[in-house]
PDB file of N, CA and C in Angstrom:
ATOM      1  N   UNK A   1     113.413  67.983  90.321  1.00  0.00           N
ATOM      2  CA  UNK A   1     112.918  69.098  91.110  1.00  0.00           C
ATOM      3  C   UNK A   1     112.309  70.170  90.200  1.00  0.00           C
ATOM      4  N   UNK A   2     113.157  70.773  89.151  1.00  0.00           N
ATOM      5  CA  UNK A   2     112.600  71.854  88.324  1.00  0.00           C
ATOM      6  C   UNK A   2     111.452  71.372  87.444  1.00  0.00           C
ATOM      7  N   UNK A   3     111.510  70.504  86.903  1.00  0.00           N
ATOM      8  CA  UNK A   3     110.666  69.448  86.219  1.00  0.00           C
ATOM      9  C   UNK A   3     108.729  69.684  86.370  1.00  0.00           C
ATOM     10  N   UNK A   4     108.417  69.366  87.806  1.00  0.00           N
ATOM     11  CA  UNK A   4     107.893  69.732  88.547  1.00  0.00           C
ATOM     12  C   UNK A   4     107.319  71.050  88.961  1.00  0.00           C
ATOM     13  N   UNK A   5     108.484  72.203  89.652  1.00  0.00           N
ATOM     14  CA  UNK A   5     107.797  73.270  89.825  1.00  0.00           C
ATOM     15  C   UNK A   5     107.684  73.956  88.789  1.00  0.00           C
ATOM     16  N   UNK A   6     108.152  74.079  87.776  1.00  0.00           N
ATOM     17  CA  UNK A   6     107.794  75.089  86.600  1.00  0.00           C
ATOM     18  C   UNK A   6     106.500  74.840  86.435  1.00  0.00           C
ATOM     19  N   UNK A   7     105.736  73.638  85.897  1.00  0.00           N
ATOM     20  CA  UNK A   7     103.975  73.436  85.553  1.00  0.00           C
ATOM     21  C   UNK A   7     103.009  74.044  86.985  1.00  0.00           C
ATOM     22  N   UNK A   8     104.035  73.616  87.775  1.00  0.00           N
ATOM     23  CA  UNK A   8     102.801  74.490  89.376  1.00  0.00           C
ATOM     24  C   UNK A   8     103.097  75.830  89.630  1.00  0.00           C
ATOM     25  N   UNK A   9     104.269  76.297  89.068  1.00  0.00           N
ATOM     26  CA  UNK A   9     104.175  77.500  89.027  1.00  0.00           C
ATOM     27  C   UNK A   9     103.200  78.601  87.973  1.00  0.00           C
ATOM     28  N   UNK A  10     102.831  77.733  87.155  1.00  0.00           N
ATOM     29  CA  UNK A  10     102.413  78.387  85.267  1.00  0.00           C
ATOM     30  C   UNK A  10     101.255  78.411  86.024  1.00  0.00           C
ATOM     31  N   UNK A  11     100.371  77.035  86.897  1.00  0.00           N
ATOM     32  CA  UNK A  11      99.030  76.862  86.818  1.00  0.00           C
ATOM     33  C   UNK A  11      99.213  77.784  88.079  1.00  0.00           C
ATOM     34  N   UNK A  12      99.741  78.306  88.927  1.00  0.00           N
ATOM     35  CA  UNK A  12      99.671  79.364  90.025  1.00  0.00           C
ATOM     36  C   UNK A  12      99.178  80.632  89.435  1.00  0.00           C
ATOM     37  N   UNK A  13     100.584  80.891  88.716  1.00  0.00           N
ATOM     38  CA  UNK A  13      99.932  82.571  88.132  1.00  0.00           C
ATOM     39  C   UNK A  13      98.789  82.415  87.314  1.00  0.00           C
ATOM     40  N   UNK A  14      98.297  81.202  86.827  1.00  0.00           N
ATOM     41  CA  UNK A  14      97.203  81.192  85.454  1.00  0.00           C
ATOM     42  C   UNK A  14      96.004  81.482  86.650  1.00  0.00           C
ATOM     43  N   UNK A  15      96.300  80.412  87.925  1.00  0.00           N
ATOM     44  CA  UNK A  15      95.134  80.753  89.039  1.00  0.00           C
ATOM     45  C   UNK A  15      94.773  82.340  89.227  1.00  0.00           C
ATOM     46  N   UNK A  16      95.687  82.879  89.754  1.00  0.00           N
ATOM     47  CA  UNK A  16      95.549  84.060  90.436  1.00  0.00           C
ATOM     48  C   UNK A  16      95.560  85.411  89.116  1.00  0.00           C
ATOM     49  N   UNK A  17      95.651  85.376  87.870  1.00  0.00           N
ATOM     50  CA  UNK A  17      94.980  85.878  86.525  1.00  0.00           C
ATOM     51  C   UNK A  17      93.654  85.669  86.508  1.00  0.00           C
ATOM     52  N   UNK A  18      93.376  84.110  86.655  1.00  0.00           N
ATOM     53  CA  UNK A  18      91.546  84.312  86.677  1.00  0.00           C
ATOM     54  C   UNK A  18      91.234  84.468  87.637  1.00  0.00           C
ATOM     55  N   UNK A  19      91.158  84.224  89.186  1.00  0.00           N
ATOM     56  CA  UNK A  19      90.686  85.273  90.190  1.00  0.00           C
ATOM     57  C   UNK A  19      90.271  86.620  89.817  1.00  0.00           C
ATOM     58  N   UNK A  20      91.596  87.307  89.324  1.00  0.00           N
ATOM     59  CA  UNK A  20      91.636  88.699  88.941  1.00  0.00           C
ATOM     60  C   UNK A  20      90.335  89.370  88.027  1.00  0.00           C
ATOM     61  N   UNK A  21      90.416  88.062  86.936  1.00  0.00           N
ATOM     62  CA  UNK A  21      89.580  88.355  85.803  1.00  0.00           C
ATOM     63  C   UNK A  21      87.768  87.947  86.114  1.00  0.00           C
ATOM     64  N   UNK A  22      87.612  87.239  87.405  1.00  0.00           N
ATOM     65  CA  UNK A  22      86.475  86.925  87.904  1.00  0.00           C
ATOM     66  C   UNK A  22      85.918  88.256  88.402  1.00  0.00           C
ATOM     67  N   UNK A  23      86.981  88.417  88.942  1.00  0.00           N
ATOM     68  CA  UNK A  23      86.663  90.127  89.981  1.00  0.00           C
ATOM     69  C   UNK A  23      85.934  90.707  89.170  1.00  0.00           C
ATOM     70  N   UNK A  24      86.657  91.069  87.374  1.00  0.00           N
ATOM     71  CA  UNK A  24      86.396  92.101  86.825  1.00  0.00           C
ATOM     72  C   UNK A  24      84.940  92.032  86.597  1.00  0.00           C
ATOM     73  N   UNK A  25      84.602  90.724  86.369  1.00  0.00           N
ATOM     74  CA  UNK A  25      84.055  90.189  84.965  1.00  0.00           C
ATOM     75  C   UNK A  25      82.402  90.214  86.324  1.00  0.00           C
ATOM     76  N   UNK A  26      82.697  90.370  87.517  1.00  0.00           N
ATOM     77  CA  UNK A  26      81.424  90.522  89.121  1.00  0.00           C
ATOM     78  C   UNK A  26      81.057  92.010  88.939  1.00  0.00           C
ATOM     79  N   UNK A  27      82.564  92.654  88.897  1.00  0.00           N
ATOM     80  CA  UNK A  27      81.918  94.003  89.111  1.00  0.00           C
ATOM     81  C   UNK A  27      81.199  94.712  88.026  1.00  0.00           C
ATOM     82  N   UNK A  28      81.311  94.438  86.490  1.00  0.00           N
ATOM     83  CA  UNK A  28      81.057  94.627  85.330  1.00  0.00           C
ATOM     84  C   UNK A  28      79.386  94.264  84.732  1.00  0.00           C
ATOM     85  N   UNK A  29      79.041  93.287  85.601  1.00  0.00           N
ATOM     86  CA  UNK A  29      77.747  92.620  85.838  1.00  0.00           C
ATOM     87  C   UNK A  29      77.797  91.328  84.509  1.00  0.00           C
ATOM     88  N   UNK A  30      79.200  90.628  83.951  1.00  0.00           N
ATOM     89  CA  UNK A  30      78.672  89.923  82.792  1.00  0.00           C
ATOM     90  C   UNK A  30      79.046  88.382  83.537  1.00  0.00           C
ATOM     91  N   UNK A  31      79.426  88.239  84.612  1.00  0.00           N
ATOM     92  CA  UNK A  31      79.099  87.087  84.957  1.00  0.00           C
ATOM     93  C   UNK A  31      77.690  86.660  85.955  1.00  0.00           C
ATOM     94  N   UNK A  32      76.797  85.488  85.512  1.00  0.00           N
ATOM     95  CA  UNK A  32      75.494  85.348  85.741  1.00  0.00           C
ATOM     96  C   UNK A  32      75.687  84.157  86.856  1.00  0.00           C
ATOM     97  N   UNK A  33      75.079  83.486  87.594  1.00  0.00           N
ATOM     98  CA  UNK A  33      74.936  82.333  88.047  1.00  0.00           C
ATOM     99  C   UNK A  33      74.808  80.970  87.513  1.00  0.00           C
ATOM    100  N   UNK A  34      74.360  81.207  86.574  1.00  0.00           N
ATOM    101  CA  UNK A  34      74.159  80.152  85.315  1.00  0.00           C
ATOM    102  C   UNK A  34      75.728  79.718  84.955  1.00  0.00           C
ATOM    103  N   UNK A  35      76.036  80.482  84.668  1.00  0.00           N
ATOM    104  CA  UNK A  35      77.379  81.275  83.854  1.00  0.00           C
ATOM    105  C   UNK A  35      78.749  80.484  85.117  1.00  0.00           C
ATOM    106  N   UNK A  36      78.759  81.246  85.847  1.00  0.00           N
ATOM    107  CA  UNK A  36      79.416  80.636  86.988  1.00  0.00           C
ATOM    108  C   UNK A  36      79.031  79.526  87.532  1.00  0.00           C
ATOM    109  N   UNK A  37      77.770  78.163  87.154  1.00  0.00           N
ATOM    110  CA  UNK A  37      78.101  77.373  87.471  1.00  0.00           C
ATOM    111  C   UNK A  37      78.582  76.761  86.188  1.00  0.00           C
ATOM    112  N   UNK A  38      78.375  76.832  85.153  1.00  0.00           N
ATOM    113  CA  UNK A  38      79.256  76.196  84.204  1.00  0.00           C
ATOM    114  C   UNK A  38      80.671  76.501  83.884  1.00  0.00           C
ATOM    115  N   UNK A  39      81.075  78.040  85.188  1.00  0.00           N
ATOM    116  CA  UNK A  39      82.638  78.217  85.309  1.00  0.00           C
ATOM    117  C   UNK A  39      83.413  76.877  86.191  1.00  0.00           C
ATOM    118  N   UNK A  40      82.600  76.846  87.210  1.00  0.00           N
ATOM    119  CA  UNK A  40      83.267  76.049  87.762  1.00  0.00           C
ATOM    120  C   UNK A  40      83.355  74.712  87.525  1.00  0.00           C
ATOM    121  N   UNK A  41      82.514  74.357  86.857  1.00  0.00           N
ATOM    122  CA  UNK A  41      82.252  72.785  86.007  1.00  0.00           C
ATOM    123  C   UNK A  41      83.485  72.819  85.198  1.00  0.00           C
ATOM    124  N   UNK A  42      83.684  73.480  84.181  1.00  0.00           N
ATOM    125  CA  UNK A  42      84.865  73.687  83.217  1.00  0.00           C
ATOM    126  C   UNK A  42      86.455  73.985  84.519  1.00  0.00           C
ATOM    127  N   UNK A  43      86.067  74.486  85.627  1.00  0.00           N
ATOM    128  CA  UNK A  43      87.532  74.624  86.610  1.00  0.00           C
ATOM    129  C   UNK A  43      87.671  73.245  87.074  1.00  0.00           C
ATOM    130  N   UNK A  44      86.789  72.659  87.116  1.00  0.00           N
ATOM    131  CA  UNK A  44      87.073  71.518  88.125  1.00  0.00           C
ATOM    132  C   UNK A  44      87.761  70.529  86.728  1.00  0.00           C
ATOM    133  N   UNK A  45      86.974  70.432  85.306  1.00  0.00           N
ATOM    134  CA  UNK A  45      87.432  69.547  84.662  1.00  0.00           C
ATOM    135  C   UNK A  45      89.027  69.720  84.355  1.00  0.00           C
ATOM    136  N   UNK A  46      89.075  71.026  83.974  1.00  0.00           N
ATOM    137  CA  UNK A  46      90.746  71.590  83.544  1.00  0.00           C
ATOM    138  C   UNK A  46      91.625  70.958  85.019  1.00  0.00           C
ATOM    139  N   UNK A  47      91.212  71.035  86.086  1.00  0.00           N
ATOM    140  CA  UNK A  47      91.916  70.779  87.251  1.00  0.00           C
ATOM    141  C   UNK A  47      92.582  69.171  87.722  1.00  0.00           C
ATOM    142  N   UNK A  48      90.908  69.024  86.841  1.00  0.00           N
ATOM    143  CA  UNK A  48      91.269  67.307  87.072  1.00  0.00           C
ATOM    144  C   UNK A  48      92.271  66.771  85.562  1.00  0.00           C
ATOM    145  N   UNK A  49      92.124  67.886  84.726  1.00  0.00           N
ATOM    146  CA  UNK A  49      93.244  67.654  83.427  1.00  0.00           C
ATOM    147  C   UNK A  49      94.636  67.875  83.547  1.00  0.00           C
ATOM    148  N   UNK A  50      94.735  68.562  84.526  1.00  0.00           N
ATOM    149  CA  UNK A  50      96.132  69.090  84.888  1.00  0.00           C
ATOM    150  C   UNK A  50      96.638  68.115  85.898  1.00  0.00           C
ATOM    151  N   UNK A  51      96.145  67.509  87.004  1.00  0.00           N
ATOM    152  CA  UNK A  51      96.587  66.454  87.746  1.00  0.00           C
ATOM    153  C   UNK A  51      96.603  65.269  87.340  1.00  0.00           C
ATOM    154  N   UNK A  52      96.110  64.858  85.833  1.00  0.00           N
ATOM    155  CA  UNK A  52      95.552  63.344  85.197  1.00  0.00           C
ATOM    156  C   UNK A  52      97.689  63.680  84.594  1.00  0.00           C
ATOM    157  N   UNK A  53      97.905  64.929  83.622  1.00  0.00           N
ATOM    158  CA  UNK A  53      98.884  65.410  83.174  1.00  0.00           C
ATOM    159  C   UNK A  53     100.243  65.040  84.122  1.00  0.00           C
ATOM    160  N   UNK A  54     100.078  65.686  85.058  1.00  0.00           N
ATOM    161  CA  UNK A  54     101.315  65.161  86.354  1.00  0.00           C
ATOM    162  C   UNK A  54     101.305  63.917  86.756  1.00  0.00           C
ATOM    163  N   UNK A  55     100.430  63.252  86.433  1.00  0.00           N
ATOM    164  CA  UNK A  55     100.464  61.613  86.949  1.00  0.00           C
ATOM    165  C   UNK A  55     100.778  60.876  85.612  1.00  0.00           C
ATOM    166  N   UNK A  56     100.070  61.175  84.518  1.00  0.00           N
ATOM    167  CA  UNK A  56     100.963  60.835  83.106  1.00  0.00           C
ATOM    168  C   UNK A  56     102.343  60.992  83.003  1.00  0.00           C
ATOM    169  N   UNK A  57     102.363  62.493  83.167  1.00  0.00           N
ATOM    170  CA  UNK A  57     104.120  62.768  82.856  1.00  0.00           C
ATOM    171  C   UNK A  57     105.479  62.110  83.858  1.00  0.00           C
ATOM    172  N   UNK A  58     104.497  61.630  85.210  1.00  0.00           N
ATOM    173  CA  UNK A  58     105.489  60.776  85.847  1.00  0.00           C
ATOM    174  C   UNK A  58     106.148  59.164  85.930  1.00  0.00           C
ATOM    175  N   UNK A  59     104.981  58.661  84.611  1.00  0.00           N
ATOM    176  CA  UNK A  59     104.779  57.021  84.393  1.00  0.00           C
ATOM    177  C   UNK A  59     105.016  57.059  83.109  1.00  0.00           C
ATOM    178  N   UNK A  60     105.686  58.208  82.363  1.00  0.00           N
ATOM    179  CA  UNK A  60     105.790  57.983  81.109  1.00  0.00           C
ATOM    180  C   UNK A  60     107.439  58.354  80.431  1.00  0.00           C
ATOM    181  N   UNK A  61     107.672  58.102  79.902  1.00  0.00           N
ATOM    182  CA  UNK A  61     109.541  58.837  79.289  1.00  0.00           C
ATOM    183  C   UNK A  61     108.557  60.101  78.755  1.00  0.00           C
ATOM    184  N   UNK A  62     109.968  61.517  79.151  1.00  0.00           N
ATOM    185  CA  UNK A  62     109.782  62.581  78.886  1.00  0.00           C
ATOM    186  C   UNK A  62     109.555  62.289  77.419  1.00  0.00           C
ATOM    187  N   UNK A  63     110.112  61.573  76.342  1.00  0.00           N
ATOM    188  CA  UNK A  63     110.359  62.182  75.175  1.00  0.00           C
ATOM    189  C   UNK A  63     108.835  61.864  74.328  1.00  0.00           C
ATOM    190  N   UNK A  64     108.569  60.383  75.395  1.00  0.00           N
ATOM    191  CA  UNK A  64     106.957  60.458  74.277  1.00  0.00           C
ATOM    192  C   UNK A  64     106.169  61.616  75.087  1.00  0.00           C
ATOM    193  N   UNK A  65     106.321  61.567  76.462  1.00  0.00           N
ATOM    194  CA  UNK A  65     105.260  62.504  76.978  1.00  0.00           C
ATOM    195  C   UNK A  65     105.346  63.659  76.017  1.00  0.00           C
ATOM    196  N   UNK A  66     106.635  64.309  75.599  1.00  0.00           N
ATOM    197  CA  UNK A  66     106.651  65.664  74.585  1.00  0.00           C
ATOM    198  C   UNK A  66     105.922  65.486  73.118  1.00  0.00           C
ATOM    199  N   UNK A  67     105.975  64.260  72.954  1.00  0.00           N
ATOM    200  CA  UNK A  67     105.521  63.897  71.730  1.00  0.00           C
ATOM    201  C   UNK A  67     104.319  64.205  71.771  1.00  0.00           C
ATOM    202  N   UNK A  68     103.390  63.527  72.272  1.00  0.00           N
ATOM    203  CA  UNK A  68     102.065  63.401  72.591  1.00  0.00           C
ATOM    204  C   UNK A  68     101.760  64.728  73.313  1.00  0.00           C
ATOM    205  N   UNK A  69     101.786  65.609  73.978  1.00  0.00           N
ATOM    206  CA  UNK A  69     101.494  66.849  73.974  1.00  0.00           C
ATOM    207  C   UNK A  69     101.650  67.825  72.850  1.00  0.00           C
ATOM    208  N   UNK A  70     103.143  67.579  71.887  1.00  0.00           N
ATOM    209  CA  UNK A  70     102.907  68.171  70.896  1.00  0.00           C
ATOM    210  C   UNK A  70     101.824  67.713  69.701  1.00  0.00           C
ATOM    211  N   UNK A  71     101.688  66.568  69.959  1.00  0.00           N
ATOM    212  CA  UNK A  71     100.908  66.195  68.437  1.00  0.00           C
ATOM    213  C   UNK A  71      99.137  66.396  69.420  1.00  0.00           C
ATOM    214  N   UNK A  72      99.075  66.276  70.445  1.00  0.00           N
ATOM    215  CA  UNK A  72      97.938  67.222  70.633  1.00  0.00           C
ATOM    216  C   UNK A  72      98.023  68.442  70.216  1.00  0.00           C
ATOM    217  N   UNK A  73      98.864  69.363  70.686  1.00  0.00           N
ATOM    218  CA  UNK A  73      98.365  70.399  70.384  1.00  0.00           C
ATOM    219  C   UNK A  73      98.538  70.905  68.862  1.00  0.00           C
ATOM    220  N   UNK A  74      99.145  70.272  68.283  1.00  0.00           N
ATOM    221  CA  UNK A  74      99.268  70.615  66.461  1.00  0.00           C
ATOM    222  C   UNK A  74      97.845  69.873  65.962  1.00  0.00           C
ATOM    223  N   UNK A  75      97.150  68.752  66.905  1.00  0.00           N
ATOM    224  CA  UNK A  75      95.646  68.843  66.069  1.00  0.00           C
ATOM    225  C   UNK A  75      95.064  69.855  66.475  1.00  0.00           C
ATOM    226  N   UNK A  76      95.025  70.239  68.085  1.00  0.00           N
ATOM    227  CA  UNK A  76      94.641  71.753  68.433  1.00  0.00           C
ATOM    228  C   UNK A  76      94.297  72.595  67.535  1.00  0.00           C
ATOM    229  N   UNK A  77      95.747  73.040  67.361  1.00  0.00           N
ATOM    230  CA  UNK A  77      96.214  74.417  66.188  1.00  0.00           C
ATOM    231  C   UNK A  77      95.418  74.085  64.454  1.00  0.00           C
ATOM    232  N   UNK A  78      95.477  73.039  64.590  1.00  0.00           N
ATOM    233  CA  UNK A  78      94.878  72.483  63.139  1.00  0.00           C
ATOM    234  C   UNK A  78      92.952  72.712  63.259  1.00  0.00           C
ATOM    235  N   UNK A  79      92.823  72.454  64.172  1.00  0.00           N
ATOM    236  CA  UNK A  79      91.369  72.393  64.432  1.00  0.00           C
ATOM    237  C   UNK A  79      91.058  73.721  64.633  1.00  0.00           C
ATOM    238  N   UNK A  80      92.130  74.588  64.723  1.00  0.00           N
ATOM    239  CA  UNK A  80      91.941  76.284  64.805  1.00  0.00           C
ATOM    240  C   UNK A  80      91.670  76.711  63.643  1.00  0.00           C
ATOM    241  N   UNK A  81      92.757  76.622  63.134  1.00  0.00           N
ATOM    242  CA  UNK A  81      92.822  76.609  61.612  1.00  0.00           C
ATOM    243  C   UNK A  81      91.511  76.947  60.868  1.00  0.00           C
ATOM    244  N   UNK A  82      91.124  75.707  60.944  1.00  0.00           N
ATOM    245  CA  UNK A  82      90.223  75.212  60.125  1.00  0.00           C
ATOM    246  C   UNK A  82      88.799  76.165  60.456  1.00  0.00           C
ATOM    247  N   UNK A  83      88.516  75.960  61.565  1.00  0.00           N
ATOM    248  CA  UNK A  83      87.413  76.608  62.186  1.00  0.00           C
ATOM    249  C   UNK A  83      87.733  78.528  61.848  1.00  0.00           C
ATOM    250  N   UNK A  84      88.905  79.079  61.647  1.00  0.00           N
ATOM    251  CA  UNK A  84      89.074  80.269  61.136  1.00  0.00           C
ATOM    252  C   UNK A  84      88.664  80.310  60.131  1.00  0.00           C
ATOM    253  N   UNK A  85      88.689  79.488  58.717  1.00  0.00           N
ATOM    254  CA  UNK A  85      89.188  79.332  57.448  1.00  0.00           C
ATOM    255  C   UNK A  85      87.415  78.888  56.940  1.00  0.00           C
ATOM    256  N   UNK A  86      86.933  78.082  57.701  1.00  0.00           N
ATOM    257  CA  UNK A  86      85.385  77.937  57.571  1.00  0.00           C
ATOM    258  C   UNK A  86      84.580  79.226  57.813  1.00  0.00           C
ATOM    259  N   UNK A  87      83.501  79.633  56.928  1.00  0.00           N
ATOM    260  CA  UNK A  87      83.204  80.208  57.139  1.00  0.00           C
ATOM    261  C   UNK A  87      81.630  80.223  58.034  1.00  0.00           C
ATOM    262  N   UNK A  88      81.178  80.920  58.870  1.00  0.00           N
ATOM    263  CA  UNK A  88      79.962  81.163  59.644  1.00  0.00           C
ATOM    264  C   UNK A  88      79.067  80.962  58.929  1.00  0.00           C
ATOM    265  N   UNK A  89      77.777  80.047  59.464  1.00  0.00           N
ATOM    266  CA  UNK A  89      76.438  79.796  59.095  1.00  0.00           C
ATOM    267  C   UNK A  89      75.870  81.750  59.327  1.00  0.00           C
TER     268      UNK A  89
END
């Protein structure tokens, strides 16, 4: 049960943060049409990443699923890294 609602709860408030931040970002004039359709291209992919995630994490043992999210995100963090540490053309 908890398993479950904690990730739909995270992607709830993460929803209703960017709502918020759409608002700002309308009334401010820096979001374009252009702009907003490549928002929603990038919402729909993250969306379909997050439901690919819940259908993984239910066909898989928790302990590799943890695995494999962590060693994603430590190439993540590594690929941060790096891109800090490089310097700009």
């Amino acid at each position: 049960m908890f398993p479950t609602r904690y990730p739909r709860s995270i992607a709830i408030s993460f929803f209703i943060y960017k709502v918020a931040q759409l608002a700002a970002l309308v009334q401010f004039g820096l979001m374009t049409w252009p702009l907003f359709g490549l928002s929603v291209v990038a919402s729909g992919l993250s969306l379909g990443g997050f439901w690919l995630g819940l259908k993984v994490q239910d066909r898989v043992a928790q302990a590799i699923f943890n695995r494999a999210v962590l060693g994603f995100l430590t190439l993540l963090g590594g690929f941060l890294v790096f891109r800090a540490l490089t310097p700009s053309p």
